[in-house]
Protein backbone atom coordinates (compact mmCIF):
# COMPACT_ATOMS: atom_id res chain seq x y z
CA UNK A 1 86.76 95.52 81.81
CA UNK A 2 85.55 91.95 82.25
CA UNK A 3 86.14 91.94 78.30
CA UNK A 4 89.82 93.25 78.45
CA UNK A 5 90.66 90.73 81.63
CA UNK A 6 89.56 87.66 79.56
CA UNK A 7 91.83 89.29 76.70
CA UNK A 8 94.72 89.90 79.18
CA UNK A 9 94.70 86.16 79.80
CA UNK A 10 95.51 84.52 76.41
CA UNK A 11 98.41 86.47 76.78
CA UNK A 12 99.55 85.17 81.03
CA UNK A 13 102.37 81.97 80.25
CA UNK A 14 104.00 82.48 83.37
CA UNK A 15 105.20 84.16 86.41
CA UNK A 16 106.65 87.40 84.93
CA UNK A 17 103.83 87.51 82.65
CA UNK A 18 101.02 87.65 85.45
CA UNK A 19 103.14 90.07 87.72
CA UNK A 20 104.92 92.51 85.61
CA UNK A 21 103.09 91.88 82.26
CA UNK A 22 106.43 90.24 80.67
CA UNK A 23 108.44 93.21 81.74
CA UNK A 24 107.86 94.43 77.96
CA UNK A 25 105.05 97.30 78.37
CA UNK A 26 106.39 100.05 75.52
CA UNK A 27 105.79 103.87 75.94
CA UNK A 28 102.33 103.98 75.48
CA UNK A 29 100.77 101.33 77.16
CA UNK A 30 103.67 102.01 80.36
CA UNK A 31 102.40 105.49 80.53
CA UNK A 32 99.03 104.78 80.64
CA UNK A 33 99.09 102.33 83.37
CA UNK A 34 101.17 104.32 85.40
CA UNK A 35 98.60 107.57 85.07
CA UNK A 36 96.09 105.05 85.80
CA UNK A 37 97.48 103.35 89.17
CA UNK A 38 98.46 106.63 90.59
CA UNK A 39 94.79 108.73 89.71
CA UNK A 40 92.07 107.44 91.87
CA UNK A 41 89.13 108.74 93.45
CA UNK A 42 91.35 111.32 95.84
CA UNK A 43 92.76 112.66 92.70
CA UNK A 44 89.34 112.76 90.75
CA UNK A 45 86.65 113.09 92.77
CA UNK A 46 88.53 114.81 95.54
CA UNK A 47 90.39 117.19 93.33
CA UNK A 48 87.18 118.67 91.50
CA UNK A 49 85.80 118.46 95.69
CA UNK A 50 88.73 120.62 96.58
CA UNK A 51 88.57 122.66 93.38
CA UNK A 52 85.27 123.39 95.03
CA UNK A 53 86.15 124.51 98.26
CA UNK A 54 89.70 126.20 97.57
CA UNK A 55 89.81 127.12 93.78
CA UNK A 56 92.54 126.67 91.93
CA UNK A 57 95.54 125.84 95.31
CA UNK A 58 92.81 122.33 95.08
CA UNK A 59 95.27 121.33 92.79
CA UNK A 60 97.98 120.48 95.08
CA UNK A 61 97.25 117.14 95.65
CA UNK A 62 96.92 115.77 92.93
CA UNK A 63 100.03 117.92 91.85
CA UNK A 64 101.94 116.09 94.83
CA UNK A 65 101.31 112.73 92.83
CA UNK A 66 102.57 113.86 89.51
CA UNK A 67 105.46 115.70 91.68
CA UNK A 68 106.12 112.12 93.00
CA UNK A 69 105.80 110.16 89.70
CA UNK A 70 108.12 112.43 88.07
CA UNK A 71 111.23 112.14 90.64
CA UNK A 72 110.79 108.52 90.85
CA UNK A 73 110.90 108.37 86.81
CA UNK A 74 113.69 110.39 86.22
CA UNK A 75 115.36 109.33 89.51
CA UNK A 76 115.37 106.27 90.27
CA UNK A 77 112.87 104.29 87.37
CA UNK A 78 116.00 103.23 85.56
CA UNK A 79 117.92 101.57 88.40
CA UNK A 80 114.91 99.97 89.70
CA UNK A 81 113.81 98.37 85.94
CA UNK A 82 117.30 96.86 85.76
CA UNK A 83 116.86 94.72 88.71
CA UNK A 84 114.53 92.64 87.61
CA UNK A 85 112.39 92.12 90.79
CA UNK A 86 109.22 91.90 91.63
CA UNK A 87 108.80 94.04 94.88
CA UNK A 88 110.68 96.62 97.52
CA UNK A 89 111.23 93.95 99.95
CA UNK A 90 113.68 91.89 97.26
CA UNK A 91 115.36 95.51 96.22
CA UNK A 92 116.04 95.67 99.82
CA UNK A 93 117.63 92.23 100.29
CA UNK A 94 119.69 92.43 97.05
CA UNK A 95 121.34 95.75 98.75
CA UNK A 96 121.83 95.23 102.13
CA UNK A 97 122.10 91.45 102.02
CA UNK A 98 120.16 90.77 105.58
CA UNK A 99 116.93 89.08 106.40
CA UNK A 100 116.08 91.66 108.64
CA UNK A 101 114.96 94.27 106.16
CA UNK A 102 112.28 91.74 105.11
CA UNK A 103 109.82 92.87 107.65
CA UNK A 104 109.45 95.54 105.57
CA UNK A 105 107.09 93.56 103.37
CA UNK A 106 104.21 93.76 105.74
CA UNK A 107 104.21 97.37 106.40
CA UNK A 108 103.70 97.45 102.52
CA UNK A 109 101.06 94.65 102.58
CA UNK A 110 99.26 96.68 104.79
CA UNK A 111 99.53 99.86 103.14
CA UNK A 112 98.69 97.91 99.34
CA UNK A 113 94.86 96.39 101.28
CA UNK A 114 94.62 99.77 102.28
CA UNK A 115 94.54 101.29 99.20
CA UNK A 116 93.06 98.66 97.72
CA UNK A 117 89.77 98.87 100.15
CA UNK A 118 89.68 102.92 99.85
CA UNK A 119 89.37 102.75 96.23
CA UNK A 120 86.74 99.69 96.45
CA UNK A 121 84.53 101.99 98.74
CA UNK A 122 85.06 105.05 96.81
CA UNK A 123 83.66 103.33 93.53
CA UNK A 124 80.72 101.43 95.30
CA UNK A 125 79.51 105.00 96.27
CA UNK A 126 79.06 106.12 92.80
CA UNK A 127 77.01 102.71 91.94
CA UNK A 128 75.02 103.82 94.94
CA UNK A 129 73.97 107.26 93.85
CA UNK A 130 73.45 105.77 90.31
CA UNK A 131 71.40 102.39 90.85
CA UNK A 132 69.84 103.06 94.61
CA UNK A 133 71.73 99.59 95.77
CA UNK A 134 72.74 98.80 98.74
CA UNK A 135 76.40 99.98 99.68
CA UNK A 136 77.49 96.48 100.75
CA UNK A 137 75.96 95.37 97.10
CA UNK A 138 77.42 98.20 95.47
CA UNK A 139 81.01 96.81 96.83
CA UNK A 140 80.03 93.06 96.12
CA UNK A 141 79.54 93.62 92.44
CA UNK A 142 82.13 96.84 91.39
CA UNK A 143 84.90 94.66 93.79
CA UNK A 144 83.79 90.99 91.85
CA UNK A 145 84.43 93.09 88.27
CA UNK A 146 88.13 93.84 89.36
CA UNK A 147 88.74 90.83 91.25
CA UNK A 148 87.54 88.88 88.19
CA UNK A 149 90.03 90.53 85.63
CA UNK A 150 92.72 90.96 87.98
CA UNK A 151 92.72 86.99 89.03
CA UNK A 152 91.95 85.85 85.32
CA UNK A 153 94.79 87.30 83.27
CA UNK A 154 97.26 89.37 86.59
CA UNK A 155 98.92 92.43 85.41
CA UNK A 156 98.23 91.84 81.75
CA UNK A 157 94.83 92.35 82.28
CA UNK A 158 94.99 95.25 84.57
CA UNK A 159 97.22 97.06 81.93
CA UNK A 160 94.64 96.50 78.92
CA UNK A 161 92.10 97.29 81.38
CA UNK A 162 93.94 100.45 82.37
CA UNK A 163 94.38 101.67 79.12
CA UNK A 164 90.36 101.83 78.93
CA UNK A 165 90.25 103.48 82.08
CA UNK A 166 92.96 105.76 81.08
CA UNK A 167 91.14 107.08 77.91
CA UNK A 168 87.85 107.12 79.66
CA UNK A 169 89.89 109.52 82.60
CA UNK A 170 91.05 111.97 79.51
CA UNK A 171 87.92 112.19 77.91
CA UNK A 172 85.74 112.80 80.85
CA UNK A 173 88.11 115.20 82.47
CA UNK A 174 89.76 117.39 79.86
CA UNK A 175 87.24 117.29 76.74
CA UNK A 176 83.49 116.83 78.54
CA UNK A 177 83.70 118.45 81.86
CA UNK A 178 86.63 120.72 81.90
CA UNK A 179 84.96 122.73 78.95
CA UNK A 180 81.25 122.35 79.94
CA UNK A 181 81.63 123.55 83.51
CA UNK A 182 83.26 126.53 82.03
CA UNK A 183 81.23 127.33 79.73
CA UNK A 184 78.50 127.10 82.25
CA UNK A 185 80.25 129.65 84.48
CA UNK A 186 80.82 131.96 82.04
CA UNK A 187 83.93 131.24 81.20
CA UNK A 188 87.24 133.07 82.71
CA UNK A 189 85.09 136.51 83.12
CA UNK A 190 81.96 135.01 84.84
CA UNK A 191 84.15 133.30 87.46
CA UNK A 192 86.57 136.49 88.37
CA UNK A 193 83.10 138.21 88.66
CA UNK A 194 81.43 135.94 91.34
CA UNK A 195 84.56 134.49 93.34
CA UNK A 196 86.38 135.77 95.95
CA UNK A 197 90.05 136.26 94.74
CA UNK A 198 91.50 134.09 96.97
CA UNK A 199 90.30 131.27 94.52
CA UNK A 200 92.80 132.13 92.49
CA UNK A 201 95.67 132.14 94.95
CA UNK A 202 98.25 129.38 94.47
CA UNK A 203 98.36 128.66 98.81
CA UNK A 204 94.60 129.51 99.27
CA UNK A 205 94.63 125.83 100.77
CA UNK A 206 97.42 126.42 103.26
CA UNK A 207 100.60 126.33 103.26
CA UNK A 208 100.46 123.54 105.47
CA UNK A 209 97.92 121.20 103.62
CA UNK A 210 100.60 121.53 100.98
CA UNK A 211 103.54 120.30 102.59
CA UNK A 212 101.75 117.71 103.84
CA UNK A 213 100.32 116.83 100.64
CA UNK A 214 104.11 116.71 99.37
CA UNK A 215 105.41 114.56 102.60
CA UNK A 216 102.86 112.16 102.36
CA UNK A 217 101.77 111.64 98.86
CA UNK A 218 104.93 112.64 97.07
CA UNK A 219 107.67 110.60 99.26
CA UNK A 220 104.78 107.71 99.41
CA UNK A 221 104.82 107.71 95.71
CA UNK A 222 108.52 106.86 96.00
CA UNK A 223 108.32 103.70 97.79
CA UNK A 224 105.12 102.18 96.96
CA UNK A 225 105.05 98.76 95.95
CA UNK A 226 101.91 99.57 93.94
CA UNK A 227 104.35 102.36 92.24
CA UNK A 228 107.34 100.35 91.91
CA UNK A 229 105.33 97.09 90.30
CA UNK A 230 104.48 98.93 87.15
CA UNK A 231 107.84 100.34 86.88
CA UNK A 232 109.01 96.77 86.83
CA UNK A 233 106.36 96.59 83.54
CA UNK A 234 108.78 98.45 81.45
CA UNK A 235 110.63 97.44 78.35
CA UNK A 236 113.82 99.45 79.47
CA UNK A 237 115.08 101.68 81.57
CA UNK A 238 114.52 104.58 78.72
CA UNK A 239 110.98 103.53 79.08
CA UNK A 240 110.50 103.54 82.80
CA UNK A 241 112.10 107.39 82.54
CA UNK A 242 110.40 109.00 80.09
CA UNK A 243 107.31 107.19 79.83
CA UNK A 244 107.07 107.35 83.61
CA UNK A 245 108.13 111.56 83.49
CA UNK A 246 105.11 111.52 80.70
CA UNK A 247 102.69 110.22 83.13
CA UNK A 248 104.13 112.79 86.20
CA UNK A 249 103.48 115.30 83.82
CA UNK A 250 100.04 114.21 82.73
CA UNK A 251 99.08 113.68 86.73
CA UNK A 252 99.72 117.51 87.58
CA UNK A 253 97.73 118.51 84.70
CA UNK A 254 94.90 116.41 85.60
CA UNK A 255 95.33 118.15 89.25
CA UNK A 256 94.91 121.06 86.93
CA UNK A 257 91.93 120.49 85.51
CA UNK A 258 90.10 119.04 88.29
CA UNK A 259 90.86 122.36 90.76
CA UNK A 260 89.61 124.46 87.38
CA UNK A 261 86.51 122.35 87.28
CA UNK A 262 85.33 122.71 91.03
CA UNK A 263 86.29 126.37 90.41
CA UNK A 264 84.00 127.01 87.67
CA UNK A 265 81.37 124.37 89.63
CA UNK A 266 81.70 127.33 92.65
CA UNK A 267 80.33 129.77 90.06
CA UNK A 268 77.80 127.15 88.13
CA UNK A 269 76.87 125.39 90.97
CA UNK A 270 76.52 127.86 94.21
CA UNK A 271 74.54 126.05 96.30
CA UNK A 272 76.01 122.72 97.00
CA UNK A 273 76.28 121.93 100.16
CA UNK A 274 79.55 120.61 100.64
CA UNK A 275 79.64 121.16 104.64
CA UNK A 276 76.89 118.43 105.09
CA UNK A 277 77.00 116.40 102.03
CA UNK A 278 81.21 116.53 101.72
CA UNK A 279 83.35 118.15 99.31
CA UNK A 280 83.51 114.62 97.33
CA UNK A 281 79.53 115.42 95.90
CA UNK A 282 80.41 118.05 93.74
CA UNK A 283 81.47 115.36 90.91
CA UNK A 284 78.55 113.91 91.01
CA UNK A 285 76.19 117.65 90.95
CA UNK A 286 78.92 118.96 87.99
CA UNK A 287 78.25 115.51 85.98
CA UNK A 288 74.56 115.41 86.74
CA UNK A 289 73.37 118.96 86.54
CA UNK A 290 75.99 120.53 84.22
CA UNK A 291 76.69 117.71 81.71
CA UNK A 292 73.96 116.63 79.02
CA UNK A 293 72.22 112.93 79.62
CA UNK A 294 75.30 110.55 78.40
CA UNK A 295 77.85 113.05 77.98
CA UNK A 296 77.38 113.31 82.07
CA UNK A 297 77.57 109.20 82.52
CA UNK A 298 80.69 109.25 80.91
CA UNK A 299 81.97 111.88 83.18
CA UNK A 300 80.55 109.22 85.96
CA UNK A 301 81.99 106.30 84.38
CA UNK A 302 85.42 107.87 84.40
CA UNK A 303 85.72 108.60 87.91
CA UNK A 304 84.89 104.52 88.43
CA UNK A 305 87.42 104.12 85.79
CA UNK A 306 89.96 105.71 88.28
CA UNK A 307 89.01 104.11 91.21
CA UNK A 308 88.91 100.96 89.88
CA UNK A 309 92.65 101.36 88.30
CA UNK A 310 94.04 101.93 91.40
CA UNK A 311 92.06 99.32 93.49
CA UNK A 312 93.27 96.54 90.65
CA UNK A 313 96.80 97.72 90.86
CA UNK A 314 97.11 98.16 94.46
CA UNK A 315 95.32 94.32 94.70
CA UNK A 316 98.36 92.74 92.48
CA UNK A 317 100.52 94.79 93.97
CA UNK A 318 99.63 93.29 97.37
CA UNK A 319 99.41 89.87 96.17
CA UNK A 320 102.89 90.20 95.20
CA UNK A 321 104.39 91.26 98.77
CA UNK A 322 102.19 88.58 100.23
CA UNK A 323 103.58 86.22 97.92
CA UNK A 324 107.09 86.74 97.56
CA UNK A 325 107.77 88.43 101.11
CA UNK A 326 105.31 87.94 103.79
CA UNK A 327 104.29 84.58 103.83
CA UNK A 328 108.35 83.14 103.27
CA UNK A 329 109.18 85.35 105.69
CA UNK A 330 106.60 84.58 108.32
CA UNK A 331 107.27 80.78 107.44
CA UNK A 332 110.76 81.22 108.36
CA UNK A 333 110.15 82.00 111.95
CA UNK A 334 108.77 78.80 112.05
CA UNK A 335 111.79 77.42 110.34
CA UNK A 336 110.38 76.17 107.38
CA UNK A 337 111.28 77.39 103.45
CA UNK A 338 108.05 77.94 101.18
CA UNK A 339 109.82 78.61 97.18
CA UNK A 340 107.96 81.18 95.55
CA UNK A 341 108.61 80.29 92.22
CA UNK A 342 108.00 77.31 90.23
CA UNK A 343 110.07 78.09 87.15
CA UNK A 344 109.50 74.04 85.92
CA UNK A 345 106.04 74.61 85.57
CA UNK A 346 104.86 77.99 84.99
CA UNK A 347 101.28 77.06 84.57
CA UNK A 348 101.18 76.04 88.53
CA UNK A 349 103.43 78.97 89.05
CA UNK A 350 100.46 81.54 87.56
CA UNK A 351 97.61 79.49 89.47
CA UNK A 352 99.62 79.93 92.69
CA UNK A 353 99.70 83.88 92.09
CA UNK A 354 95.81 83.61 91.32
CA UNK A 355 94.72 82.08 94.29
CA UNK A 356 96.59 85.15 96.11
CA UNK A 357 94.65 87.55 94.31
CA UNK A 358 91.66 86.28 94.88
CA UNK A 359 92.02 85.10 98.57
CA UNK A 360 93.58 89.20 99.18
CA UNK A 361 90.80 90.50 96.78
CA UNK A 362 87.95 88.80 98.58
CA UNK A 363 89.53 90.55 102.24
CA UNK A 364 89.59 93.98 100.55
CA UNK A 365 85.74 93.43 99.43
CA UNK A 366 85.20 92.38 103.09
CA UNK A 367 86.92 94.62 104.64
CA UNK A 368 85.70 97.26 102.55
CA UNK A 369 82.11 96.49 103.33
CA UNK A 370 82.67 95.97 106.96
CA UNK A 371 84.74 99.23 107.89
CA UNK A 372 82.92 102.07 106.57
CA UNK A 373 85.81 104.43 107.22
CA UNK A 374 89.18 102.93 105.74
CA UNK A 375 90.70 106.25 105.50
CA UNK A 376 91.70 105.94 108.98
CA UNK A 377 93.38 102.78 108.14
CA UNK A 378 94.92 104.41 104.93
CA UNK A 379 96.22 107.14 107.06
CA UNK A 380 98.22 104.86 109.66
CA UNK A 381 99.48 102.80 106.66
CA UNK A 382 100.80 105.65 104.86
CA UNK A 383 102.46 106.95 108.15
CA UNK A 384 104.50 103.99 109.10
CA UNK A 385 105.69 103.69 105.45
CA UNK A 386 107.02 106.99 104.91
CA UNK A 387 108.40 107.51 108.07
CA UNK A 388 109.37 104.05 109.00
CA UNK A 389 110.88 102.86 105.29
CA UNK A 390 111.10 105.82 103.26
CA UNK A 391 115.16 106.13 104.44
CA UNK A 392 116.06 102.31 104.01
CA UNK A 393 115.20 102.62 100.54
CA UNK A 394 115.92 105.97 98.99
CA UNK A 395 118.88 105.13 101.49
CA UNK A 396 120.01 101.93 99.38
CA UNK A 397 119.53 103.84 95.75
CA UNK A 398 121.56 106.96 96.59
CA UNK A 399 124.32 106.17 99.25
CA UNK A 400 127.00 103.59 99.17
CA UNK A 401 127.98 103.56 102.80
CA UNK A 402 124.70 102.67 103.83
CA UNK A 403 124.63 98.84 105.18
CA UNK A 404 122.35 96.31 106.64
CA UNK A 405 122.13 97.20 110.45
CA UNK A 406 121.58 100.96 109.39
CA UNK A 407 118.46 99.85 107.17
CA UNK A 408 117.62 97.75 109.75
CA UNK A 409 117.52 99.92 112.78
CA UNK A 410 116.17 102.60 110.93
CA UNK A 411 113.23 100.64 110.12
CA UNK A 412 112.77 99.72 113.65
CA UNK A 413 113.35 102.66 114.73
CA UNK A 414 111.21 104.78 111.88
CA UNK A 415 108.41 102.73 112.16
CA UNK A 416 108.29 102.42 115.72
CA UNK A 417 108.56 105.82 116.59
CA UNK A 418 105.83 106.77 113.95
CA UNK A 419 103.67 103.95 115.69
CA UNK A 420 103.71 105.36 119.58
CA UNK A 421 103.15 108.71 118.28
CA UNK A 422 100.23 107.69 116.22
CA UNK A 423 98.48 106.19 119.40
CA UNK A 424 99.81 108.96 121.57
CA UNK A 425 97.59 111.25 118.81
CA UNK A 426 95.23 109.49 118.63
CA UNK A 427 94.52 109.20 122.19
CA UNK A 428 94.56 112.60 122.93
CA UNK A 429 97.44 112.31 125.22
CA UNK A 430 99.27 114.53 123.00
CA UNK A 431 96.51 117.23 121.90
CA UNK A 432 96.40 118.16 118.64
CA UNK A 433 93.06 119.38 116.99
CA UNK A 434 93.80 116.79 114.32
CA UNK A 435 94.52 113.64 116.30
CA UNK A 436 95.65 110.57 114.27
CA UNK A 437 95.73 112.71 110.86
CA UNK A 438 98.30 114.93 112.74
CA UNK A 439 101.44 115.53 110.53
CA UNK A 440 104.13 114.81 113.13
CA UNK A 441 104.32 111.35 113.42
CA UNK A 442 105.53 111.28 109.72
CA UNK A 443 108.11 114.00 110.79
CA UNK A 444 109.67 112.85 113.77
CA UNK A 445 109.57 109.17 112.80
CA UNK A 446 111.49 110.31 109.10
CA UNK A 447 114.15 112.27 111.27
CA UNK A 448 114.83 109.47 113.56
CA UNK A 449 114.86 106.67 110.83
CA UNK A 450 117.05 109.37 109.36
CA UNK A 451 119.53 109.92 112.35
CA UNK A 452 119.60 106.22 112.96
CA UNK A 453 120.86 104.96 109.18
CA UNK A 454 123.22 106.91 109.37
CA UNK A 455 124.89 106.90 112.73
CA UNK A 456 125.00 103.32 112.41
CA UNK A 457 125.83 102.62 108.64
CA UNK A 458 128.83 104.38 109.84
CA UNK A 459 130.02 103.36 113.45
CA UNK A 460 129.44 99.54 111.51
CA UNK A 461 131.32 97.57 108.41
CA UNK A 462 130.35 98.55 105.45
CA UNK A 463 128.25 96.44 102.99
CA UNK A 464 130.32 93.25 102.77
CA UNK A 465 131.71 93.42 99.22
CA UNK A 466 130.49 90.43 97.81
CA UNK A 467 126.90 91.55 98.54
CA UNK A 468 127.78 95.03 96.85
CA UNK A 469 129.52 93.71 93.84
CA UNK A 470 126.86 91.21 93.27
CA UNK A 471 124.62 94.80 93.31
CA UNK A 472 126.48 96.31 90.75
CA UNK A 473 126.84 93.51 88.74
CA UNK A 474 123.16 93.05 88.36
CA UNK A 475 123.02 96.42 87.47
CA UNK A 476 125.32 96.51 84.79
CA UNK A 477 124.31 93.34 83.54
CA UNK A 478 120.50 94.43 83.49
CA UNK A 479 119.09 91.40 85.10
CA UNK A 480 116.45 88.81 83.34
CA UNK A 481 113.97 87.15 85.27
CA UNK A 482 115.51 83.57 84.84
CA UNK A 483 117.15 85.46 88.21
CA UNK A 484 114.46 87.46 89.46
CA UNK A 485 113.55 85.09 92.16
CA UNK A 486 116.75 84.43 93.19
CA UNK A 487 117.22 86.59 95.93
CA UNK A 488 118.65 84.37 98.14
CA UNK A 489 121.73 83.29 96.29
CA UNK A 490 122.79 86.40 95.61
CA UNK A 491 122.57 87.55 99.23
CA UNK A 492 124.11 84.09 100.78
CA UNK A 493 127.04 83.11 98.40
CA UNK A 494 130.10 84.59 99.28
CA UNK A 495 131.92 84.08 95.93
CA UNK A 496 129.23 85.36 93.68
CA UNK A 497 130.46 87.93 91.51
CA UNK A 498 127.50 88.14 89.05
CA UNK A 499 124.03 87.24 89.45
């Protein structure tokens, strides 16, 4: 990885380069990285887990992803690569034209740390079953390997490096431990013989874990700036679709194989005790006790793969928003104008976007050491962007009435009313036997954000034409990135009919 980063480097000249890798990635190396960001430890280690527990319904989540990757690739991929932007936050401002949809830049820096940390922890518990260290060492040295790479040579690296971690994925999964835990079971036979049948139900999971697998992973998947950055890697919009619908495709049948593989671990592997040990051991027993010495530590060594993917995406991902939104924005209240681009000297304009990776790579290391449960985090940052931003945005791609205020105020709104109910679960003051991983705080806070953008996109003016013509235009025109920064021009001048 450290080998790839230094690689990635040599080929990091400026701005673009280290945040969307020269917006030139072609089929292959697009749909690699975009299998890779998406496929972390909850997809591989957690899908074999579920597998496991469920049978073959411990697919769904992972199917969710690929569900997700797929509409936003045949969707929406193709307007978004046109822009030629670097995160949600400047898609927003180009549409509605107002300052106030900014603040949606640090719900998605929180939710990019997030999954960031998550991913950092996951990977520092393999490196703690394999070498014996300590977990705070095991996250020191796995988090200074992707923080090296990712600060070195930005997304250039972390696409090179992905491509690694992409082939190790395949390998491990489909050609080492889908067939070996089968054969070890007995194959199709031996597992109908010794499982109930409900393994073999599509909803033995619930019907209930699934939609919320779909609500929260799938309409995440949508709007994620971690998502959305690699989709503003592609070449072309052609490229962003179909390479994109290659890797939703490739997602649901790694969600496949993983459910397959903790099925035929059930049979193989009876006595795991996933009740006191977690669901999340059974890739380590299949890999250990099923897998000859080597084969299994590549089966190891591609669930780090994963996890690392994801935490170097979601890093550069959140360097990005932090970059480009959060900090201009949070200067502004203190009426002062920080440029985030230096297009006169790109050298100081890459060094500027290192220092952000590292400074946001050294908090995820920290605060993955410190909190030993960032799922809880994860959970509240997935929450308040679903159902506070999901609308805003899907809002701005698909419906032409939609204006400022209603984004706006269904921000507010969304987010708001996703917060209090979060606490109010939480708390206990509204029971529920799953308290702040309760479902309906995603619901009711979609509705309302719902309800709101559009009662008020249409009891207010429309977009103010200038602001939509210079949307179209850019669109038709297919953007470069001598204009990518330069959000605020088209947003402020009246006259502008092209960007």
């Amino acid at each position: 990885m450290l080998a790839f980063g230094w690689w990635g480097k040599s080929r990091t000249k400026n701005n673009s380069d280290f945040l969307v890798a020269g917006r030139r990635l072609g089929p292959f190396l697009y749909t690699g990285t975009m299998a890779a960001v998406v496929l972390g430890g909850a997809s591989t280690v957690g899908g074999v887990g579920l597998g496991y527990k469920f049978g073959i319904s411990g697919m769904w989540l992972v199917v969710a992803i690929g569900v997700g990757v797929l509409l936003l690739s045949l969707l929406f991929a193709p307007t978004i690569q046109k822009l030629k932007i670097y995160t949600v936050s400047q898609m927003l401002s180009l549409r509605y034209g107002r300052e106030t949809t900014k603040m949606s830049g640090i719900v998605m820096l929180a939710y990019t740390i997030m999954i960031s940390a998550t991913s950092t922890g996951a990977y520092a518990t393999i490196f703690v079953v394999l070498f014996g260290w300590d977990r705070w060492l095991a996250i020191a040295v796995g988090g200074a390997i992707v923080l090296i790479y990712s600060t070195i040579g930005g997304m250039w690296s972390i696409t090179l490096a992905d491509q690694v971690q992409f082939v190790i994925k395949t390998v491990g999964i489909f050609f080492l431990m889908l067939p070996f835990a089968w054969n070890a079971a007995g194959g199709i036979d031996g597992i109908k013989e010794r499982v109930d049948a409900s393994f073999f139900q599509w909803d033995g999971i619930g019907i209930q874990t699934i939609i919320t697998y779909f609500v929260v992973y799938t309409l995440g998947l949508l709007i994620g700036q971690d998502i959305w950055q690699r989709v503003f890697t592609a070449r072309d919009p052609k490229v962003a679709r179909w390479g994109g619908a290659t890797a939703g495709i490739y997602c649901i049948l790694y969600g496949v194989a993983g459910a397959l593989i903790g099925l035929a671990a059930k049979v193989a592997l009876p006595s795991i005790d996933v009740a006191n040990l977690g669901k999340d051991v059974v890739y380590a027993e299949v890999a250990t006790l099923l897998l000859p010495i080597g084969i299994g530590g590549i089966v190891m060594a591609a669930a780090v793969a994963a996890m690392m993917s994801t935490a170097s995406g979601s890093l550069i991902a959140a360097a990005t928003v932090a970059r480009k939104d959060v900090v201009p924005f949070v200067a502004s209240w203190f009426g002062k104008k920080i440029d985030t681009s230096d297009s006169s000297n790109p050298e100081h304009d890459v060094n500027a976007n290192r220092w952000y990776v590292l400074g946001l790579g050294l908090l995820v290391v920290l605060i993955s050491i410190v909190v030993d449960d960032v799922v809880f985090a994860l959970t509240i940052a997935y929450d308040i962007l679903v159902g506070g931003l999901l609308v805003a945005i899907i809002g701005g791609l698909v419906w032409k009435r939609g204006n400022g205020l209603g984004a706006a105020w269904s921000m507010v709104v969304g987010c708001g009313l996703t917060i209090a109910l979060l606490v109010l679960y939480a708390t206990g003051v509204i029971p529920s036997a799953d308290g702040i991983y309760a479902n309906e705080p995603i619901y009711f806070g979609l509705l309302a954000s719902l309800v709101v953008y559009i009662a008020v996109s249409l009891l207010t003016p429309a977009t103010p034409a200038n602001i939509r013509k210079a949307w179209d235009d850019r669109l038709a025109a297919a953007a470069t990135d001598s204009n990518a920064d330069d959000i605020e021009t088209v947003v402020t001048n009246k006259t502008s009919s092209t960007s």
